[in-house]
Protein backbone atom coordinates (compact mmCIF):
# COMPACT_ATOMS: atom_id res chain seq x y z
CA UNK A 1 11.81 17.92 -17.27
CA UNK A 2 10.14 19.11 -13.96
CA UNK A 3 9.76 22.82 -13.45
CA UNK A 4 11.49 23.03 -9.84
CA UNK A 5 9.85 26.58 -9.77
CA UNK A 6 6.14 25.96 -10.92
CA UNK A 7 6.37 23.29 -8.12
CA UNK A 8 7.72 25.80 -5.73
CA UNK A 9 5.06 28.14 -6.43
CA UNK A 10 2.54 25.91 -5.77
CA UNK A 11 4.03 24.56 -2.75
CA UNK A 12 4.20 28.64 -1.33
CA UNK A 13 0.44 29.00 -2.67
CA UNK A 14 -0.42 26.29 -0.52
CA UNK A 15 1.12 26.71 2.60
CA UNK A 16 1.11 30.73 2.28
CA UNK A 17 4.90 30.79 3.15
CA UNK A 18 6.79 31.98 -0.31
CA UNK A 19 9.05 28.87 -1.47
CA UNK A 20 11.96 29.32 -3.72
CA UNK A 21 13.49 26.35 -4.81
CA UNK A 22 17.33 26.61 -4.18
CA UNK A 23 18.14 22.97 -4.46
CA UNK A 24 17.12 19.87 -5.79
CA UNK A 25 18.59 16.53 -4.90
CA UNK A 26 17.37 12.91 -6.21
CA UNK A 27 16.61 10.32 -3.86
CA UNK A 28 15.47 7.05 -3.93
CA UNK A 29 11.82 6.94 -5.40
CA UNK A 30 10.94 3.13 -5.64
CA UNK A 31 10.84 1.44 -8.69
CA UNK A 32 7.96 3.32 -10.23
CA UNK A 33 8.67 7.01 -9.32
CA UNK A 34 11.78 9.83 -9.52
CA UNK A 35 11.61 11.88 -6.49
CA UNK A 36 13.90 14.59 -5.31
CA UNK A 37 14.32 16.49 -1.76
CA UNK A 38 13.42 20.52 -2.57
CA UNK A 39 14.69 22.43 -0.41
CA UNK A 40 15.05 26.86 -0.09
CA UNK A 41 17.69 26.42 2.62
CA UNK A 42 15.47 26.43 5.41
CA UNK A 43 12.81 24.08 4.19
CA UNK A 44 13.15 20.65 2.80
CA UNK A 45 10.29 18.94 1.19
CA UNK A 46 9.94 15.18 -0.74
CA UNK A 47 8.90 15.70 -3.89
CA UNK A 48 7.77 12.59 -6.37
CA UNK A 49 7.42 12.87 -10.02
CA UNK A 50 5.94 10.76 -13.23
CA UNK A 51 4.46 11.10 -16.56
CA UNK A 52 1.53 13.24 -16.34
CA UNK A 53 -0.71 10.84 -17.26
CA UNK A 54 0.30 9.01 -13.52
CA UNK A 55 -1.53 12.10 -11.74
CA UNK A 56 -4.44 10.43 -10.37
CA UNK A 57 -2.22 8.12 -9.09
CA UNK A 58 -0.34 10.65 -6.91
CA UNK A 59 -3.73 12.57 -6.07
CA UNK A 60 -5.08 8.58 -4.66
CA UNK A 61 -1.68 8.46 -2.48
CA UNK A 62 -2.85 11.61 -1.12
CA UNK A 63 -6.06 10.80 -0.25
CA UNK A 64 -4.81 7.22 1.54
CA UNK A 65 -2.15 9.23 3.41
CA UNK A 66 -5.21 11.72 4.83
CA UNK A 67 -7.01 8.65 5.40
CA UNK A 68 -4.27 7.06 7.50
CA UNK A 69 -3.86 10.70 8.86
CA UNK A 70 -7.07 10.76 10.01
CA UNK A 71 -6.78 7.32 11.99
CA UNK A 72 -4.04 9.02 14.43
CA UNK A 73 -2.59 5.65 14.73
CA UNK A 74 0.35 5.79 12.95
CA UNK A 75 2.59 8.93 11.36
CA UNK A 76 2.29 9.71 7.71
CA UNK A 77 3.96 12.68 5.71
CA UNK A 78 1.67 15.12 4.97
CA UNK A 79 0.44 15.62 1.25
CA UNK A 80 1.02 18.98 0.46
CA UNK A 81 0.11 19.48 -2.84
CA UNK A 82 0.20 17.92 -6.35
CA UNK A 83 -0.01 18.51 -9.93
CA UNK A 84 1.47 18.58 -13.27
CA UNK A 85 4.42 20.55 -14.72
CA UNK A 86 7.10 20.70 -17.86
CA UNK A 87 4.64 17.41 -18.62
CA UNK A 88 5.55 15.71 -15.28
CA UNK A 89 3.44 14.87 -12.54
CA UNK A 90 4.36 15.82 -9.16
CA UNK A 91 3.34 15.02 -5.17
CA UNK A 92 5.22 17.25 -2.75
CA UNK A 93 5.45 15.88 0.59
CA UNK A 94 6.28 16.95 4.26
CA UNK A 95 9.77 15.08 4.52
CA UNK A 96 10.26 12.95 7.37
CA UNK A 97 13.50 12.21 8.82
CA UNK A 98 13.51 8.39 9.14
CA UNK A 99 16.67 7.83 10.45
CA UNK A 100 15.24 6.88 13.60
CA UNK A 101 16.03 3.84 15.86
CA UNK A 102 13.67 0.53 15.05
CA UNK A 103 10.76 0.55 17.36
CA UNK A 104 8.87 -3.15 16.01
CA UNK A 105 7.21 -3.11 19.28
CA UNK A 106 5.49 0.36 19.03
CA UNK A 107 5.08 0.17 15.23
CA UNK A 108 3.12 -3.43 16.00
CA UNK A 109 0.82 -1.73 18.39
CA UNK A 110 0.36 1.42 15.94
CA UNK A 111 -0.77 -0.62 13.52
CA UNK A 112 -3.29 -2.28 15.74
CA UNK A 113 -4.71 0.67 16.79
CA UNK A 114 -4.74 1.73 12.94
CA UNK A 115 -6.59 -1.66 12.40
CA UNK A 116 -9.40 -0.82 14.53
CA UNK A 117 -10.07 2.35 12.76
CA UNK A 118 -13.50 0.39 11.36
CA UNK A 119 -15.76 1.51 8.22
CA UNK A 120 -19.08 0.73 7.62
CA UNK A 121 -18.47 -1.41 4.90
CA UNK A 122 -15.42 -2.88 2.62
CA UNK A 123 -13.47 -0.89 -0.01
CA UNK A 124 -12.71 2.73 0.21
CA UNK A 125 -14.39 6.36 -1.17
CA UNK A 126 -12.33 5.81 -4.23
CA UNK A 127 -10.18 3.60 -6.95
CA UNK A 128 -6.33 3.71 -6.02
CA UNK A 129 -3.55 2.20 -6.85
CA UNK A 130 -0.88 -0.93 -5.94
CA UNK A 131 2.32 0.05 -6.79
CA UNK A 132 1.30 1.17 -10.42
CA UNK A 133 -2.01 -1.18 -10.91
CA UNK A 134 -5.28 0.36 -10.23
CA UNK A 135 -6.88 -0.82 -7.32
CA UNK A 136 -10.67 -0.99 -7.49
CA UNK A 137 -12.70 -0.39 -4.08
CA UNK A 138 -16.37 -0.26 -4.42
CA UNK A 139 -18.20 -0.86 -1.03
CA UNK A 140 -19.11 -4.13 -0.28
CA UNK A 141 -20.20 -5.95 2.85
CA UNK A 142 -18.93 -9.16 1.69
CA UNK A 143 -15.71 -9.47 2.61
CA UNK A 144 -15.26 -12.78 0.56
CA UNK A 145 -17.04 -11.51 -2.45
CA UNK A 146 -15.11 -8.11 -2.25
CA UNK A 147 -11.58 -10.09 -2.46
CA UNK A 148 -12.46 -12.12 -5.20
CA UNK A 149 -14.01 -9.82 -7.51
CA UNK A 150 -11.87 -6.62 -6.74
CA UNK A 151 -8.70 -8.48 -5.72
CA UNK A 152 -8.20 -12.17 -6.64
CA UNK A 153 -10.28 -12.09 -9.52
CA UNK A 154 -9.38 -8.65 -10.87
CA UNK A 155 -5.10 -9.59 -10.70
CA UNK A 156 -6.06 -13.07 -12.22
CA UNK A 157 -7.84 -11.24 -15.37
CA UNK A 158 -5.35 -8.58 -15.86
CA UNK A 159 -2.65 -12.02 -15.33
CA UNK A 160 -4.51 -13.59 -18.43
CA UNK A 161 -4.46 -9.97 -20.72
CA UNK A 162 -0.77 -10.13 -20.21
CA UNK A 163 -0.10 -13.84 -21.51
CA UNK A 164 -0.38 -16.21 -18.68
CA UNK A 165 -3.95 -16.81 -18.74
CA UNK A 166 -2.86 -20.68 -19.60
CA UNK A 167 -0.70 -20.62 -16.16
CA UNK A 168 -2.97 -19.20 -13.71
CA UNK A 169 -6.80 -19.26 -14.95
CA UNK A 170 -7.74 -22.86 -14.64
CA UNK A 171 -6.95 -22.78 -10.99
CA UNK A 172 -7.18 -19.12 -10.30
CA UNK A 173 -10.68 -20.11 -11.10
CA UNK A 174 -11.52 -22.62 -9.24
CA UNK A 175 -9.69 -21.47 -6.21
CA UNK A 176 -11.76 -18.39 -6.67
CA UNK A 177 -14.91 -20.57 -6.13
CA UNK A 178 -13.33 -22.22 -2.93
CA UNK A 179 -12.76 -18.76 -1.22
CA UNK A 180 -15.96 -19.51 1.27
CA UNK A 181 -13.27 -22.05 2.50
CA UNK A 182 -10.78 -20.47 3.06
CA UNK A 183 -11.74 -17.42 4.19
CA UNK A 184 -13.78 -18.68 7.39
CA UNK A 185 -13.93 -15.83 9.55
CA UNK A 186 -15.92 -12.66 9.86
CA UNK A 187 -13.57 -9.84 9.24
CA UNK A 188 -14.36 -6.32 10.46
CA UNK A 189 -13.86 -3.44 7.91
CA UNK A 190 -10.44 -2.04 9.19
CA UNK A 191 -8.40 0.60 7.89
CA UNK A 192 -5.52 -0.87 6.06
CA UNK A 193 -2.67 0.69 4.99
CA UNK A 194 -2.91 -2.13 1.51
CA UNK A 195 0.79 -2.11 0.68
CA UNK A 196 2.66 -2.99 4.14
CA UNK A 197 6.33 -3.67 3.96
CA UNK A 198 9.47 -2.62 5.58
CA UNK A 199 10.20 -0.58 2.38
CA UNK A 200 7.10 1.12 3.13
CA UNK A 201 7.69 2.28 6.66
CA UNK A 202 10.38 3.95 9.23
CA UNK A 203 10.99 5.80 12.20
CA UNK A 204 11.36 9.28 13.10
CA UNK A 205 14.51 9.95 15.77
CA UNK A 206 12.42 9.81 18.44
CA UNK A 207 11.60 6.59 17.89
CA UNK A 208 8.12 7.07 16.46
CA UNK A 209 7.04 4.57 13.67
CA UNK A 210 6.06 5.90 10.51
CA UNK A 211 4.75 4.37 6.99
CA UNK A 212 4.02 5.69 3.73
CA UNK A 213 3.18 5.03 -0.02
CA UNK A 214 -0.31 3.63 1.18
CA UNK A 215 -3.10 1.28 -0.85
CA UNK A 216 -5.68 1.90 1.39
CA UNK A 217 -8.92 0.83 1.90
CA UNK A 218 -10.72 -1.15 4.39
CA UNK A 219 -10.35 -4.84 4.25
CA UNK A 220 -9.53 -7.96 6.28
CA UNK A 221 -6.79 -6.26 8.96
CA UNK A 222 -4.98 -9.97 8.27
CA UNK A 223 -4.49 -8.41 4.63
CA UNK A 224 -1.98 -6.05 6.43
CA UNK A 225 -0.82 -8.83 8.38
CA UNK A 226 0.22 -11.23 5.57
CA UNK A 227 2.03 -8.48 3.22
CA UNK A 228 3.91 -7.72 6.44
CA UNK A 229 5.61 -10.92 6.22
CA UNK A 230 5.51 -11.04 2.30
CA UNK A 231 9.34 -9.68 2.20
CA UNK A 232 11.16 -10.43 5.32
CA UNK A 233 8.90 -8.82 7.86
CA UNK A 234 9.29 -6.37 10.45
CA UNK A 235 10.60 -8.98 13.53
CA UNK A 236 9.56 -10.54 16.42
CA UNK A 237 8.74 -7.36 19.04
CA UNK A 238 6.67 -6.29 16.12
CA UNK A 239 4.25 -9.40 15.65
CA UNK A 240 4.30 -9.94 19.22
CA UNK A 241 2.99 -6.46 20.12
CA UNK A 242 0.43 -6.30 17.40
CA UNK A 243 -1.08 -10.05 19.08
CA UNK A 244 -0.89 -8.94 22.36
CA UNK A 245 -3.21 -5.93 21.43
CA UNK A 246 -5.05 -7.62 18.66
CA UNK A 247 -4.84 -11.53 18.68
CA UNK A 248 -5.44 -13.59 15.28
CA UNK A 249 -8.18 -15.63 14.67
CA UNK A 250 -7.13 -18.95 14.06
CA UNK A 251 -6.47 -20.23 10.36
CA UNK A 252 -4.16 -16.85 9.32
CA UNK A 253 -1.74 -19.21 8.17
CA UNK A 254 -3.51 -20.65 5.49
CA UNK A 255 -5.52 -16.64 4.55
CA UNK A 256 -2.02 -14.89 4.77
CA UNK A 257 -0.78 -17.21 1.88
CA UNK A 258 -4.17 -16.09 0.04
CA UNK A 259 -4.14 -12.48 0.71
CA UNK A 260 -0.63 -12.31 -0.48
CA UNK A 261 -1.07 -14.06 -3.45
CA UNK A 262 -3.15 -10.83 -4.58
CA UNK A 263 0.20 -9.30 -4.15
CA UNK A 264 2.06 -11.79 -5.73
CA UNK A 265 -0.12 -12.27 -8.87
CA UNK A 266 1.00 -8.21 -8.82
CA UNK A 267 4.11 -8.18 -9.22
CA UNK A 268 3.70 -10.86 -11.71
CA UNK A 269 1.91 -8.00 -13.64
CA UNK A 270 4.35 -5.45 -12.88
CA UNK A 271 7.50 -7.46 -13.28
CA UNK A 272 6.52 -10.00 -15.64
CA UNK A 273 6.93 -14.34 -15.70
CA UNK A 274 9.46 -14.18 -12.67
CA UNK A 275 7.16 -14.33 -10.27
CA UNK A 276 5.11 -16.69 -11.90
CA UNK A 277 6.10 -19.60 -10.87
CA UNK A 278 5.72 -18.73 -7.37
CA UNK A 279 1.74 -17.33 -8.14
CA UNK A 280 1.47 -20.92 -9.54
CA UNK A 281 2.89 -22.43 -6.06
CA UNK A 282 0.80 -20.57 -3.83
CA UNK A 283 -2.55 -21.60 -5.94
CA UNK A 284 -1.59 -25.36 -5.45
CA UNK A 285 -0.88 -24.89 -2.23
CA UNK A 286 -4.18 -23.19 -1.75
CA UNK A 287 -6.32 -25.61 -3.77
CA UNK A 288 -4.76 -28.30 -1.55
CA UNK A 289 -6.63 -26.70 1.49
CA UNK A 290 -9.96 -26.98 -0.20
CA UNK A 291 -9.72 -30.46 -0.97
């Protein structure tokens, strides 16, 4: 049970304007969190809550949404504060009113601009999380090597720990030692946002675009490309005004298929054998470009 008034507190000690919860209302959280809009009657704030071991997961999301913050590119909710109550875990959030109009065209050029927010090298300043799987992101200025030891290769094993090493290793492995051919571009680190999908983004009533419950790290800016498209995608203005500031390199066909296949062999761990059969399909299809 959360303590609406420990988290009020905290929210007051933080922002130095006294907050007393008058109201709670649950709202959609995703399919890994509760969350609730906490509001004093004058002040409304989006407020997401798990088991208290899933803090460091919350304290990651704030850190990617400063990170994103940071870039200026696109607009985030602001982490306000987090921490543990009532043996819940909590991350309180400016609320953003996303009932806005669909803007593809200036979300698409947002996230270009985001995308050439560049690091120094590949990964991020600290482990986070996909969905509920830890993400690993130690530096690396191997792009290639990067994705298949902290992406590819780390789903894959995790895949095999949860029963499925028989579907997926034999060729997870030796696509895995085809990735020089497949990946045959030189990436710059960009700032990704590492879980990019309509769920994951909206629009304020002005029109500005805005996303949320980030993965980030910096990666292959294609990475954001391909999980764009992963489930549905954001439409036509929206790929056609991220190319016209950013163009592809050719062959993101065949790497979007790749880099969502990290996402894909995810769910599989999240959600169990239904996705399997479609990890399996995009490994053939995959080990077919090698050949």
């Amino acid at each position: 049970m959360t303590d609406w008034e420990a988290v009020g507190r905290h929210i007051g000690a933080v922002t130095g304007r006294s907050f007393t919860p008058r109201a709670h209302r649950a709202v959609g959280g995703g399919c890994i969190n509760s969350a609730a809009v906490l509001s004093d009657g004058s002040l409304d704030y989006f407020v997401k809550c798990n088991d208290a071991s899933r803090l460091d997961m919350f304290e990651a999301e704030a850190d990617g949404l400063d990170g994103l913050a940071a870039a200026g590119a696109l607009r985030v909710p602001e982490a306000i504060c987090w921490g543990l109550t009532g043996g819940t875990s909590y991350l309180v959030l400016e609320r953003l009113d996303l009932e806005g109009r669909t803007n593809g065209a200036e979300m698409g050029r947002g996230l270009a601009a985001l995308h050439r927010s560049v690091g120094e090298c590949f990964g991020w300043r600290r482990d986070n999380y996909i969905g509920a799987t830890p993400q690993p992101n130690p530096e690396s200025r191997d792009w290639t090597a990067f994705f298949r030891d902290h992406r590819l290769g780390y789903q894959l094993d995790l895949a095999a720990r949860n029963g499925h090493a028989r579907t997926l290793r034999p060729g997870g492995e030796r696509l895995m030692a085809g990735l020089d051919a497949l990946i045959d571009h030189h990436p710059v680190p960009s700032l990704l946002h590492g879980d990019l999908w309509t769920g994951n983004a909206g629009y304020l009533p002005d029109g500005t675009p805005a996303v949320f419950d980030p993965a980030v790290y910096y990666g292959d800016r294609e990475a954001d490309l391909a999980m764009s498209e992963l489930f549905g995608g954001f439409g036509r203005d929206f790929y056609a005004a991220y190319r016209e500031a950013w163009p592809l390199d050719a062959g993101y066909g065949t790497r979007k298929t790749l880099y969502n296949l990290y996402h894909i062999l995810n769910h599989v761990n999240l959600f169990g054998g239904g996705y399997l059969g479609q990890a399996r399909g995009m490994i053939d299809r995959l080990l077919a470009e090698i050949r």
